[in-house]
Structures are given as C-alpha cells and as structure tokens.
C-alpha atoms as a PDB file:
ATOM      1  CA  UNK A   1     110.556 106.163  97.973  1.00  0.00           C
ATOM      2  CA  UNK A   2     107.724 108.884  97.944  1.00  0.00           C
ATOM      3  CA  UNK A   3     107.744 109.948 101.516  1.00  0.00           C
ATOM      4  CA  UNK A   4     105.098 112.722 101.033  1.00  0.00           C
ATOM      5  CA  UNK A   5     103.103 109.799 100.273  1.00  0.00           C
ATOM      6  CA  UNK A   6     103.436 108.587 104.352  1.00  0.00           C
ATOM      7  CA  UNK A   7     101.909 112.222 105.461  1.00  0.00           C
ATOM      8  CA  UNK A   8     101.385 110.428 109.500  1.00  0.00           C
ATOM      9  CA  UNK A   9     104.505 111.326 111.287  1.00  0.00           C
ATOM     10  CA  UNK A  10     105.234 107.643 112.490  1.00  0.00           C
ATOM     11  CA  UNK A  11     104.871 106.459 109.126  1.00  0.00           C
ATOM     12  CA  UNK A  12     107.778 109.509 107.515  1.00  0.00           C
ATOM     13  CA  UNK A  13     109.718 108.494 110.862  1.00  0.00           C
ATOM     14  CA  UNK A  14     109.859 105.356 110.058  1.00  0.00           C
ATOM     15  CA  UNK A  15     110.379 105.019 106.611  1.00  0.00           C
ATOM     16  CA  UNK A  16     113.062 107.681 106.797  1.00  0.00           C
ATOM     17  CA  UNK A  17     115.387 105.351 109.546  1.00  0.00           C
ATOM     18  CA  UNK A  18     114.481 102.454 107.145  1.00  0.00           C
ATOM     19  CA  UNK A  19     115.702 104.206 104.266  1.00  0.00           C
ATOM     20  CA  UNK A  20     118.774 105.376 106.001  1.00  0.00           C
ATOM     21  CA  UNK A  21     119.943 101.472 107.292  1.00  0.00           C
ATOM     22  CA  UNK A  22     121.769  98.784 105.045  1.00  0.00           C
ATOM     23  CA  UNK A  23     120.330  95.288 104.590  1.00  0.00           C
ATOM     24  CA  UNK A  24     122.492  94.134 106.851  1.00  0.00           C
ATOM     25  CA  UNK A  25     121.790  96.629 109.453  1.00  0.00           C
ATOM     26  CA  UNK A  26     117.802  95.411 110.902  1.00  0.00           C
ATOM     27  CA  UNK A  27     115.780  98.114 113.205  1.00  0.00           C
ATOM     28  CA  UNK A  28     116.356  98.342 116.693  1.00  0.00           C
ATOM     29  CA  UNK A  29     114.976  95.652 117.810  1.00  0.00           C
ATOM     30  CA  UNK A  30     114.406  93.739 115.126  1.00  0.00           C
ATOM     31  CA  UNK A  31     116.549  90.997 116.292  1.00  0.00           C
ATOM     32  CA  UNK A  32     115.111  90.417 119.881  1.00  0.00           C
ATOM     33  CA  UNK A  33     111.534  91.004 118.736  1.00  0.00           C
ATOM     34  CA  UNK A  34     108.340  88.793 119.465  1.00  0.00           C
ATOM     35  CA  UNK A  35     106.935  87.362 116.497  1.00  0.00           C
ATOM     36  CA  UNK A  36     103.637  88.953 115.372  1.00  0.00           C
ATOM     37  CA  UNK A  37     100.223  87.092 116.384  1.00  0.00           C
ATOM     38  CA  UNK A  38      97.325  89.599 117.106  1.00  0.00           C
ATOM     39  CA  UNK A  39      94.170  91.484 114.998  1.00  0.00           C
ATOM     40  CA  UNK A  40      93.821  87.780 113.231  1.00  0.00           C
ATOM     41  CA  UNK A  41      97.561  87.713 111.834  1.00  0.00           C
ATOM     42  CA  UNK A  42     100.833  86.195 112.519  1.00  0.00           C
ATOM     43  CA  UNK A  43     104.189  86.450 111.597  1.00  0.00           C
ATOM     44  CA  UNK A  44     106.409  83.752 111.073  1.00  0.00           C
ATOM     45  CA  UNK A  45     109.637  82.199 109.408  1.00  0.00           C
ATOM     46  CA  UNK A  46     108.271  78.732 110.277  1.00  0.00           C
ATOM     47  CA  UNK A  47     107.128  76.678 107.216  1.00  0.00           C
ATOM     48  CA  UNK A  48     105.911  74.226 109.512  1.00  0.00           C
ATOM     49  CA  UNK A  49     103.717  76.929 112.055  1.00  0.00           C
ATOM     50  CA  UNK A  50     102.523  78.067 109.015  1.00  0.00           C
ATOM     51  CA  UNK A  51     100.450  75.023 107.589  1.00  0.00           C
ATOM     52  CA  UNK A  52     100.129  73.363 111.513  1.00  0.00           C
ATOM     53  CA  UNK A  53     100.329  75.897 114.169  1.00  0.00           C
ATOM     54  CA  UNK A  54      97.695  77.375 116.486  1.00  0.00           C
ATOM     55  CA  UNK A  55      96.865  80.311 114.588  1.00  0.00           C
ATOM     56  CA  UNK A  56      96.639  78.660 110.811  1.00  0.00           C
ATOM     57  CA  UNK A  57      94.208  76.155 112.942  1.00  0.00           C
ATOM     58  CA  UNK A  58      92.411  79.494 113.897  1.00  0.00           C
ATOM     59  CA  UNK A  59      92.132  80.510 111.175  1.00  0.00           C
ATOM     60  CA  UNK A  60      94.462  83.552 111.315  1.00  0.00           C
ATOM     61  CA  UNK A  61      96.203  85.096 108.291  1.00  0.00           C
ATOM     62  CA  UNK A  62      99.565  84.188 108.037  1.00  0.00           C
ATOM     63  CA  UNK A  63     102.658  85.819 106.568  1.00  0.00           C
ATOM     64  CA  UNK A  64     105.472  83.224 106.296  1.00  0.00           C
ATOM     65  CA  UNK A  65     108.975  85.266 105.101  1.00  0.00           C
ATOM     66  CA  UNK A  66     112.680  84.999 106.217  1.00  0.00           C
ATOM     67  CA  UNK A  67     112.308  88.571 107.625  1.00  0.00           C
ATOM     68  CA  UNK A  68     109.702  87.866 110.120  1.00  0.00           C
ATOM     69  CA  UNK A  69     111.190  89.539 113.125  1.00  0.00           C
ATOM     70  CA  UNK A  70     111.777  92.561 111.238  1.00  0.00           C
ATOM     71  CA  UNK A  71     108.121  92.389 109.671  1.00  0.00           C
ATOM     72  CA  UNK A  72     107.047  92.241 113.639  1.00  0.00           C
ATOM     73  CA  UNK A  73     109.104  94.983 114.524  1.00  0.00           C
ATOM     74  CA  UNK A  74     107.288  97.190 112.349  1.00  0.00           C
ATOM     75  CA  UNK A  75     104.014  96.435 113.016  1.00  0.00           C
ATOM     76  CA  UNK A  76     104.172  96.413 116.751  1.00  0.00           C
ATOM     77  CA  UNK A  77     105.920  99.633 115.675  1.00  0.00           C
ATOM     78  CA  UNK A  78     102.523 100.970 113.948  1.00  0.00           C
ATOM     79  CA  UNK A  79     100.426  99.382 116.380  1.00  0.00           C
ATOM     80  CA  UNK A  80     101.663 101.935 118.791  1.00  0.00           C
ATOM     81  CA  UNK A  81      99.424 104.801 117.197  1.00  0.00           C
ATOM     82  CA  UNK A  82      95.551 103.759 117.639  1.00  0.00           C
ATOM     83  CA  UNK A  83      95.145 107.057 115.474  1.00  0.00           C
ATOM     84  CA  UNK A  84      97.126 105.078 112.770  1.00  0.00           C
ATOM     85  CA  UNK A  85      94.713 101.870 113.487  1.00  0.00           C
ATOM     86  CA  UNK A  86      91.640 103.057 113.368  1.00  0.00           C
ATOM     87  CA  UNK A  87      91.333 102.267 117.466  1.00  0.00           C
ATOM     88  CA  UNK A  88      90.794  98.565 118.571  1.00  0.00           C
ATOM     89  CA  UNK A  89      87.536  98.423 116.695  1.00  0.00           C
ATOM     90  CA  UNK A  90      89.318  98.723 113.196  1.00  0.00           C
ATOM     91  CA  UNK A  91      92.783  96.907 114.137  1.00  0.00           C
ATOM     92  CA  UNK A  92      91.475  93.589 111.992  1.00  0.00           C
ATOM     93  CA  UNK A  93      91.222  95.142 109.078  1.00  0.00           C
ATOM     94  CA  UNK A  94      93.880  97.579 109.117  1.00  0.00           C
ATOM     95  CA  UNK A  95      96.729  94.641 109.577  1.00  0.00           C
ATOM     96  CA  UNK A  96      94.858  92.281 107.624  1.00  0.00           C
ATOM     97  CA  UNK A  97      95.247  94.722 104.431  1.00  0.00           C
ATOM     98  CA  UNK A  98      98.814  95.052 105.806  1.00  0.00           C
ATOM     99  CA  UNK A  99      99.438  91.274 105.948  1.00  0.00           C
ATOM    100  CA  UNK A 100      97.511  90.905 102.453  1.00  0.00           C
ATOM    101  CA  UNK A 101     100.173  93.498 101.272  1.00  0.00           C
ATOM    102  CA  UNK A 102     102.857  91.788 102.278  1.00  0.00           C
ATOM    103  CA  UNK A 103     101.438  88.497 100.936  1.00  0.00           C
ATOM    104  CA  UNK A 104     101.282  89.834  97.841  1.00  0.00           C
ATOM    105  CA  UNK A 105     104.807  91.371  97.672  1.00  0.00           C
ATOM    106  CA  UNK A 106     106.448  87.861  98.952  1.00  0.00           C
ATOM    107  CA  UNK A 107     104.421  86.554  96.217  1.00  0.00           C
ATOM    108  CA  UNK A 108     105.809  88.748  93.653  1.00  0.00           C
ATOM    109  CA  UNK A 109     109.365  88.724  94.515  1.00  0.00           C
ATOM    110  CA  UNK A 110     110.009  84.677  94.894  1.00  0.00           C
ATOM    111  CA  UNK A 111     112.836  83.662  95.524  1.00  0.00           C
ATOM    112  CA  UNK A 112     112.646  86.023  98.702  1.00  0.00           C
ATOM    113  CA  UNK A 113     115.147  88.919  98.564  1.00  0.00           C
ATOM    114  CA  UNK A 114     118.151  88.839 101.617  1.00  0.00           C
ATOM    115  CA  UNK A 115     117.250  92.576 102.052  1.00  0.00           C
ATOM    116  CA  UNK A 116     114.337  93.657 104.489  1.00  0.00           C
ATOM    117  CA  UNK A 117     113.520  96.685 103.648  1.00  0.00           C
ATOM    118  CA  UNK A 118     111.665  96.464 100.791  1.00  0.00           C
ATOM    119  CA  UNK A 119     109.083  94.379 102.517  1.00  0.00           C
ATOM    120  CA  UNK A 120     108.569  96.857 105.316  1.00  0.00           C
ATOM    121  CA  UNK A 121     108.502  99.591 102.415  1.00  0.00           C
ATOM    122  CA  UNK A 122     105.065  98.045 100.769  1.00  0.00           C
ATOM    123  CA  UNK A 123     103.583  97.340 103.941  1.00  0.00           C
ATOM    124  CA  UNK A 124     104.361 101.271 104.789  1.00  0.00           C
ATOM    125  CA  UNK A 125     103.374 102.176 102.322  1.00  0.00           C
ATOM    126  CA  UNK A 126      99.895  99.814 102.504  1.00  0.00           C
ATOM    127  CA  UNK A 127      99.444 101.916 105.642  1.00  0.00           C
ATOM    128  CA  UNK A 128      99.871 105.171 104.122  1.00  0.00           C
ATOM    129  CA  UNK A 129      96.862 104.228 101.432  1.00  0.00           C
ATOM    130  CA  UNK A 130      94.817 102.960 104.182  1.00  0.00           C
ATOM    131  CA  UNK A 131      95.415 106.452 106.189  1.00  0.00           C
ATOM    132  CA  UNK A 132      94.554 108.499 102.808  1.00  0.00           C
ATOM    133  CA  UNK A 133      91.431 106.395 101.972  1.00  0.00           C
ATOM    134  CA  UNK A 134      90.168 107.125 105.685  1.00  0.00           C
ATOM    135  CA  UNK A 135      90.573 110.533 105.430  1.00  0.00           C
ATOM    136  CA  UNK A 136      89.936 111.191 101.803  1.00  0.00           C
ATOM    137  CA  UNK A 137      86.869 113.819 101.244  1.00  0.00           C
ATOM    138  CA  UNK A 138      83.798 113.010 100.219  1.00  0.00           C
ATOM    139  CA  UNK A 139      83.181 113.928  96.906  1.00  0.00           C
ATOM    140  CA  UNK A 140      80.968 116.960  96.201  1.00  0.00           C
ATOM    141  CA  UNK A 141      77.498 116.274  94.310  1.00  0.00           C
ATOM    142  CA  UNK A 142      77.826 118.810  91.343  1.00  0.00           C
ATOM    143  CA  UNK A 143      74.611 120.733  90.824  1.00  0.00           C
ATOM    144  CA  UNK A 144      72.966 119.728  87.429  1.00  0.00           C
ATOM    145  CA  UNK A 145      72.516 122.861  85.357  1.00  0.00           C
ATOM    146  CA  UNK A 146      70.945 122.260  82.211  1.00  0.00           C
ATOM    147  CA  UNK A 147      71.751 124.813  79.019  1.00  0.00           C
ATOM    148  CA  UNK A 148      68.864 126.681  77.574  1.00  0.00           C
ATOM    149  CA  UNK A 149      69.437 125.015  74.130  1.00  0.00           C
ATOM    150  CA  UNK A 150      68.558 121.952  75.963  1.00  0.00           C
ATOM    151  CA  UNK A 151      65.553 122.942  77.122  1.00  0.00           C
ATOM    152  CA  UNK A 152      64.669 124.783  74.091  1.00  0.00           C
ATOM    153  CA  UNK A 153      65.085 121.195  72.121  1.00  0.00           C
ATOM    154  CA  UNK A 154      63.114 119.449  74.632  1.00  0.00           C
ATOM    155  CA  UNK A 155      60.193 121.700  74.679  1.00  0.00           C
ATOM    156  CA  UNK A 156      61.408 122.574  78.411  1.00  0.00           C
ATOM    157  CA  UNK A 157      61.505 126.723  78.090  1.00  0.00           C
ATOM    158  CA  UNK A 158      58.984 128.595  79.380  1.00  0.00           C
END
C-alpha cells in the first residue's frame, strides 16, 4: 500500500494499524460496533435488510458484505474528522463515493474474501482521492504567445 498516497494524518494512522493486524485480528472495536446508517448509507451483513429494511425503503445506499462491522468501524472512524468530510454540508457525498467504492470492490472480488482489510484499504484509499481532488490546485491559464513567423504568415506583423 502507497501510504504517501493517504497524506491526512487519520487516514496514514489508520491505514498503518490496518496494515500492521492479521485477518483474523479486526480493529478495536470492530466487533462491538454499531452498524453504519447515516449521510444516506448503511452498512449491513443482512441480505434480507438489504432488499426490505428501512433504509433500502428510503432510499439509502446500501453496502451489504460479511465485514460490515469492520466497514462501520472505519467510517465512524473517518467521520470523526469534519476536516476529512468536508463538514456536515458535504458528508453525503463524501460516504456516498466511499460506499460506491466499496460497492464496486465487493463487486469485483465475488466470492467475498474472509480477510477485511482489503475492503477498508479501497475505501481509504477512496478517501484519500476525495481529499486530493478537494485540495488539488487550480490549474494555471498559460498566456498565449504567438511566434513572429506566425504572425508574419498571417499578415499579423506590424
């Protein structure tokens, strides 16, 4: 894993003590967590709250994935920084490109994997893009100098 990539301390923190656990070894916490329902996404391991539950009748995006607690655990863990979030304003996209990231990685590795961790990796890293494409510069307009032969060709000299 690139962790220069994850440049917001929480992000390096955490990918560093998920890095340094087994698959058999979940986060602190992990195990006693609540499942994940806010910013218009839950978290479950449900098939059946999935299709039926409150929040697919919302309308909510849902992430359904044997490592649900886990999943939670990290992003009540990155909920903690409203720098990270983009404030409460910003929350529903931010975790809705995180929960479309993990969608997508679920999707990708079926059957699901017994290890966590890379799940919580591509949502990290999700995060660290979203942090990097808030904070990118704006690019510079380049002045347009034109080459006297041009304007020589085009009848522009003086």
């Amino acid at each position: 894993m690139n962790f220069v990539a994850l440049r917001h301390p929480l992000l390096a923190t955490i990918a560093l003590d998920l890095a340094s656990r087994t698959a058999q070894q979940p986060p602190p916490y992990a195990r006693t967590a609540d499942l994940w329902h806010c910013a218009h996404c839950f978290v479950t391991d449900d098939a059946l709250a999935f299709t039926a539950g409150d929040p697919a009748r919302q309308g909510d995006l849902g992430i359904l994935t044997r490592h649900a607690r886990p999943l939670s655990w990290l992003l009540f863990a990155l909920r903690e920084d409203s720098r990270l979030t983009g404030g409460p304003w910003a929350e529903r996209e931010f975790f809705g490109r995180l929960a479309d990231a993990a969608n997508a990685f679920l999707a990708a590795h079926q059957p699901e994997e017994a290890d966590w961790r890379p799940l919580l990796l591509a949502v990290l890293r999700e995060a660290g893009e979203i942090l990097r494409e808030r904070h990118r510069p704006e690019p510079r307009r380049r002045a347009r100098v034109r080459s006297p032969r041009f304007a020589f060709a085009h009848g522009l000299a003086a």
